[in-house]
Protein backbone atom coordinates (compact mmCIF):
# COMPACT_ATOMS: atom_id res chain seq x y z
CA UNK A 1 117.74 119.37 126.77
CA UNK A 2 114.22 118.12 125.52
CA UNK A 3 112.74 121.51 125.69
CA UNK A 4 115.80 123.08 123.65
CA UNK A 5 114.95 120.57 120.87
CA UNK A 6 111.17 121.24 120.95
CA UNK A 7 111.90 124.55 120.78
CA UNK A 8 114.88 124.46 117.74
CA UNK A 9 111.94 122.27 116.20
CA UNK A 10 109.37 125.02 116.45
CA UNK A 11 111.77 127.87 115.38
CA UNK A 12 112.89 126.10 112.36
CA UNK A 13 109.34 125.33 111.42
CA UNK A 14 108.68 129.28 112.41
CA UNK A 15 111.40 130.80 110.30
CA UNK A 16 111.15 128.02 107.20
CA UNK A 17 107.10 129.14 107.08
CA UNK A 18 108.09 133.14 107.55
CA UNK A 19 110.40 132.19 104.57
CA UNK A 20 108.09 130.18 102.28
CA UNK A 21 105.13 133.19 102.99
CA UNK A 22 107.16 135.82 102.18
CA UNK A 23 108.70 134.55 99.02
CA UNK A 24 104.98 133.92 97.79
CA UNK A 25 104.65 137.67 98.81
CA UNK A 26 107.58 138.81 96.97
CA UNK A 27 106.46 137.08 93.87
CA UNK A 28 102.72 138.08 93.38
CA UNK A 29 102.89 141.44 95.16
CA UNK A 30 104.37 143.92 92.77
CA UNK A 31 103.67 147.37 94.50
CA UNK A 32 106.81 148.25 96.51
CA UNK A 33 104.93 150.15 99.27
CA UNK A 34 102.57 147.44 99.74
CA UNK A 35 104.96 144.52 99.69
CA UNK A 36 107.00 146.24 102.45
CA UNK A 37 103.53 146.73 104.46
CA UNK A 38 103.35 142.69 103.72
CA UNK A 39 106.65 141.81 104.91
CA UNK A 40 106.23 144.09 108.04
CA UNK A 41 103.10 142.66 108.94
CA UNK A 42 104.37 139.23 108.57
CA UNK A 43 107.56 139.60 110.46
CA UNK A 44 105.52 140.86 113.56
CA UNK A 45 103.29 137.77 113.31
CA UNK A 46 106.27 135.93 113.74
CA UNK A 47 107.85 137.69 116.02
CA UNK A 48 104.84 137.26 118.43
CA UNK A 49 104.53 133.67 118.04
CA UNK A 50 108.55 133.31 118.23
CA UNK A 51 108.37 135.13 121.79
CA UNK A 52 105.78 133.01 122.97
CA UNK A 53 108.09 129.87 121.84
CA UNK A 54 111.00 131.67 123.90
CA UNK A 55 108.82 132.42 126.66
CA UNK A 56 109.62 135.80 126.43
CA UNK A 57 107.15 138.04 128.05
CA UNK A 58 106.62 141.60 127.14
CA UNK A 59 104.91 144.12 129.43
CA UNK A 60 104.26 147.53 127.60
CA UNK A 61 104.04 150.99 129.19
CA UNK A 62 102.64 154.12 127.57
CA UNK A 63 100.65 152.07 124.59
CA UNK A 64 98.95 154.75 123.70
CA UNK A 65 102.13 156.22 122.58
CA UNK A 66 102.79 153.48 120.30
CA UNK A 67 99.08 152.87 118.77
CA UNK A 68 98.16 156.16 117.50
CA UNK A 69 96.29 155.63 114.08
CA UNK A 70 96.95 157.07 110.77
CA UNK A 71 100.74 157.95 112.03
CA UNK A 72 103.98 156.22 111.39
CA UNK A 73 107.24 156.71 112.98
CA UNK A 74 111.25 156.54 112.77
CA UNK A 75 111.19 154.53 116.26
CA UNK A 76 114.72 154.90 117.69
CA UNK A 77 115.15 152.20 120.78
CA UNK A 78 118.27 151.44 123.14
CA UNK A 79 119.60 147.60 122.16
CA UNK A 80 120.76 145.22 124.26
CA UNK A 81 119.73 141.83 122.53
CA UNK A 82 118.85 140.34 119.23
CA UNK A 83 115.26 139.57 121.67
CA UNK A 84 114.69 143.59 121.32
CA UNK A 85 113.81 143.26 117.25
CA UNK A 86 111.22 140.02 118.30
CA UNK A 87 109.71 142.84 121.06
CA UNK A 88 109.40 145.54 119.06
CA UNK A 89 108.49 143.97 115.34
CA UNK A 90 105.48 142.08 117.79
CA UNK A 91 104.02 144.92 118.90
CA UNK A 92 104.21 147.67 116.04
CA UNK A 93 104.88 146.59 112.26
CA UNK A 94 108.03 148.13 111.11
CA UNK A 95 110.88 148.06 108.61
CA UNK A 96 113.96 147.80 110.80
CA UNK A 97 117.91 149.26 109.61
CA UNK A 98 119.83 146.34 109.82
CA UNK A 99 123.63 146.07 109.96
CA UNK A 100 125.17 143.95 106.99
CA UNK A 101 127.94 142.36 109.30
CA UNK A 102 125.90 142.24 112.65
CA UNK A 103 122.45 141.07 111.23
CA UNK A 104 122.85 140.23 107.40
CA UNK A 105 125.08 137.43 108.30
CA UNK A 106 122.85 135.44 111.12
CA UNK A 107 120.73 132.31 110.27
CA UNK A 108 118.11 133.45 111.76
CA UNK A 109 118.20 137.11 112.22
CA UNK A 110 119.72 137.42 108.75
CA UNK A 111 116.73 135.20 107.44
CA UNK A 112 114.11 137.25 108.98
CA UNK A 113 115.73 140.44 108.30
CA UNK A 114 115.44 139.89 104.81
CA UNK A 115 112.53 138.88 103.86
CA UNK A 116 111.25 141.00 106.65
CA UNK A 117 111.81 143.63 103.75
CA UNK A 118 114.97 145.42 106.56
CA UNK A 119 116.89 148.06 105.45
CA UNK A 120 120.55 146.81 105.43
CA UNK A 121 123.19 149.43 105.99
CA UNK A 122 126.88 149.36 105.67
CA UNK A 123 127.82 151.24 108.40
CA UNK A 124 131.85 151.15 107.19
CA UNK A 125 131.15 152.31 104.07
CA UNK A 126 130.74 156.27 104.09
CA UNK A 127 130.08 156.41 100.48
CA UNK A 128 126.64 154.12 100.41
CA UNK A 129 125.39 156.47 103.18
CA UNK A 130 123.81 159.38 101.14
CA UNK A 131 121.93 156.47 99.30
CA UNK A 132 121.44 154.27 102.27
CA UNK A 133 119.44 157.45 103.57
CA UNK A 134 117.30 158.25 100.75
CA UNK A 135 115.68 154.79 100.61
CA UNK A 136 114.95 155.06 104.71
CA UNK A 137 113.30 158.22 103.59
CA UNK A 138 111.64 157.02 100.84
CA UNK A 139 110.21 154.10 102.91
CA UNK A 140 109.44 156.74 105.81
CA UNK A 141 107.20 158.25 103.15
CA UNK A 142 105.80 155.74 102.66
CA UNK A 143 103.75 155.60 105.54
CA UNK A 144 105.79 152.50 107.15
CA UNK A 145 107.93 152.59 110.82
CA UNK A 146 111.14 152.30 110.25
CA UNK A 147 113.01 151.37 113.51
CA UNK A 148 116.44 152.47 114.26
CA UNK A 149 119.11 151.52 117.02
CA UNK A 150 121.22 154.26 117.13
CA UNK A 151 123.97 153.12 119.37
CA UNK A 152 125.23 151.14 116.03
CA UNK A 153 125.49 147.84 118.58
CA UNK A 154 124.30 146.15 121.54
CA UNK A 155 125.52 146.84 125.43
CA UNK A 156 126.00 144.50 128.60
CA UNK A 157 123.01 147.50 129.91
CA UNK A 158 125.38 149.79 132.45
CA UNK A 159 124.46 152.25 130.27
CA UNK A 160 122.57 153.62 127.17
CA UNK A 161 125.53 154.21 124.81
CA UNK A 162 126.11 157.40 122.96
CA UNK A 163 123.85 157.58 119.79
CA UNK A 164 125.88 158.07 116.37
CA UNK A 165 123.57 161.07 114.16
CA UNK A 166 124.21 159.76 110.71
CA UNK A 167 121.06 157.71 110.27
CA UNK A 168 118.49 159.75 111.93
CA UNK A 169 119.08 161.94 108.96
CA UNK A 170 115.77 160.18 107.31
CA UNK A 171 113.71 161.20 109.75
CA UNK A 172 114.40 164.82 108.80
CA UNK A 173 114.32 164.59 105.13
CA UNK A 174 110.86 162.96 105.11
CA UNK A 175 109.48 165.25 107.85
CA UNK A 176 108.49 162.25 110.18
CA UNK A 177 108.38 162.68 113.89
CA UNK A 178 110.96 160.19 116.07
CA UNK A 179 109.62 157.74 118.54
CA UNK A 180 111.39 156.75 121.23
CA UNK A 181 111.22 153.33 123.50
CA UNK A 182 113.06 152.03 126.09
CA UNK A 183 113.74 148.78 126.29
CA UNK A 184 114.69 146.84 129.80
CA UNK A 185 114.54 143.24 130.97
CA UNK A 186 113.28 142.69 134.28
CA UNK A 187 113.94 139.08 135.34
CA UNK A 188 115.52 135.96 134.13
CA UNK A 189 113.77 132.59 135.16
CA UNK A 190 111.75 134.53 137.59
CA UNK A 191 114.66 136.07 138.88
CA UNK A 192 115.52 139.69 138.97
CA UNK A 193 117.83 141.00 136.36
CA UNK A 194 121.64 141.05 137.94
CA UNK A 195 124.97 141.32 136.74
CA UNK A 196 125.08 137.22 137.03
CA UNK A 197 122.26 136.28 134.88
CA UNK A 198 121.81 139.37 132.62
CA UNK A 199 124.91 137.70 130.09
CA UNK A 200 121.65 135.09 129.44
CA UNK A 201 119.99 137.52 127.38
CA UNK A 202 122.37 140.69 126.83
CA UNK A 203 124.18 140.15 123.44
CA UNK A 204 127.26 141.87 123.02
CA UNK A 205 130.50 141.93 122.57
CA UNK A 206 132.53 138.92 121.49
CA UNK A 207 129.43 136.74 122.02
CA UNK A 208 128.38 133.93 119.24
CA UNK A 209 124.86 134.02 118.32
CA UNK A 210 124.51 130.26 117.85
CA UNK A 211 126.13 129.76 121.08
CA UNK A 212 123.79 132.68 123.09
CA UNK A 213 120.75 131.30 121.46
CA UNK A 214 121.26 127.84 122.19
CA UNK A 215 121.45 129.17 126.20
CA UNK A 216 118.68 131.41 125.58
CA UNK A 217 116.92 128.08 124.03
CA UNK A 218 116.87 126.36 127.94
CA UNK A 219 115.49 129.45 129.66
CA UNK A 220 112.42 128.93 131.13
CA UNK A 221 110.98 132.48 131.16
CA UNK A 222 112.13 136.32 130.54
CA UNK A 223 110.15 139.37 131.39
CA UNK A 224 110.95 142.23 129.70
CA UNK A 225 109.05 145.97 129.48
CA UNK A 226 109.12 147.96 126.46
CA UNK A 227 108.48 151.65 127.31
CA UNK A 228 106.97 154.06 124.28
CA UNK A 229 108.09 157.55 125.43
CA UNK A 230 106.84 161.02 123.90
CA UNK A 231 107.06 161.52 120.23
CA UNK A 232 110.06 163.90 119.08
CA UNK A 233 107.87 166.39 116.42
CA UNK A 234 109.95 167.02 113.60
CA UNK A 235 110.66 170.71 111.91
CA UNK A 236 113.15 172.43 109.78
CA UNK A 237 114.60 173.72 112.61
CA UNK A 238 115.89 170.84 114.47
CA UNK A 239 119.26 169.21 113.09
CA UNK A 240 119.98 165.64 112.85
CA UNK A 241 122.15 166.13 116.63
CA UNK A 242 119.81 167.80 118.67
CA UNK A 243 117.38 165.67 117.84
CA UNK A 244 119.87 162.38 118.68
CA UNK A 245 120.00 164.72 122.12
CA UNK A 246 116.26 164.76 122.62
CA UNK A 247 115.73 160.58 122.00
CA UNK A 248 118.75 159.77 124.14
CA UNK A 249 118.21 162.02 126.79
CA UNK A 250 114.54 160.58 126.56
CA UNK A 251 115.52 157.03 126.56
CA UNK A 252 118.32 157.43 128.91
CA UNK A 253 115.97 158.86 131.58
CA UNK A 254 113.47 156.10 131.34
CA UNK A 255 116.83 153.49 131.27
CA UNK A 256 118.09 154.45 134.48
């Protein structure tokens, strides 16, 4: 119980700073591009020290996919957990698309999310999606990551779910190739990942987020690997589906 409390303590402390930094941000930094490059950079200094608080480790295969200079990406990952955004936002700085009703709403997702400078989508609403799009492009343009999770939830992890096409559409309009990564967890309290203990990080389905991160608050470690698989190159030829068929197919091979 004493460690939960240590670490609600540190979070809070984590999340009110994150807050009180990027506000300053907001107000003195009047470039759009740049203050998105702020907010990015921010949330992934965060996010590292928030994993460490966890004790959440990440091992990374294939870096050198993920670290190539003067590039940026529309990274597309598998989800399983709100732990994936901490993984990936720690290791490369990124603008994420963010569901209004699964994200927007959280303390402390929501809170990061925003002034983590997210893109939030309405994923009911068919008639905000042609604008929705051209402000991923726009940020794409940029010259910032924009990450995507393109199974439009998380999954208990039998499976990589079937990716929905409608918001890869950016990557095609501003001619930016498509990164994919893998995401798996490994072990739970130095225990291999099972279908017993994997509910202790998976979040999905009816699940509370107070109530999962309050269990995820006791755990004394998780070991998770974050794969960066071969960049999909973008051209005029390639339509929003076959290239939801080349990052699945690509993730779903490194899943399994």
């Amino acid at each position: 119980m004493a460690r939960r409390f240590i670490k609600v303590s540190l979070i809070f402390a984590l999340v009110l700073s994150s807050v009180v930094v990027a506000f300053l941000t907001d107000k003195f930094v009047g470039n759009k591009r740049r203050k998105l490059i702020y907010f990015s950079k921010i949330t992934s200094i965060f996010s590292k020290i928030i994993l460490r608080v966890l004790r959440i480790k990440v091992y990374v295969r294939n870096y050198e996919n993920l670290s190539k200079r003067n590039a940026n990406y529309f990274i597309v990952s598998n989800h399983l957990s709100y732990i994936d955004i901490f993984a990936i936002s720690s290791l490369i700085p990124s603008t994420f698309i963010a569901s209004v009703d699964e994200v927007g709403d959280k303390f402390l997702l929501g809170t990061l999310a925003k002034f983590g400078g997210s893109v939030f989508v309405d994923r009911r609403s068919r008639a905000k999606l042609t604008e929705e799009i051209e402000v991923i492009a726009d940020v794409l343009r940029d010259g910032i990551n924009v990450v995507l999770f393109p199974e439009g939830t998380t999954s208990n992890g039998d499976r990589v779910l079937c990716f929905k096409t409608s918001l890869l559409t950016p990557a095609l309009r501003s001619n930016i190739d498509v990164l994919p990564i893998c995401m798996k967890y490994l072990r739970v309290n130095r225990e291999n990942l099972n279908s017993k203990n994997r509910d202790l990080v998976f979040y999905y389905g009816d699940m509370t987020f107070f109530q999962h991160f309050w269990g995820v608050l006791s755990l004394k470690s998780v070991e998770m690997e974050l794969i960066g698989l071969e960049n999909i190159k973008i051209n005029e030829n390639l339509t929003r589906k076959e290239v939801a068929e080349l990052a699945f197919n690509s993730i779903n091979l490194a899943y399994r």
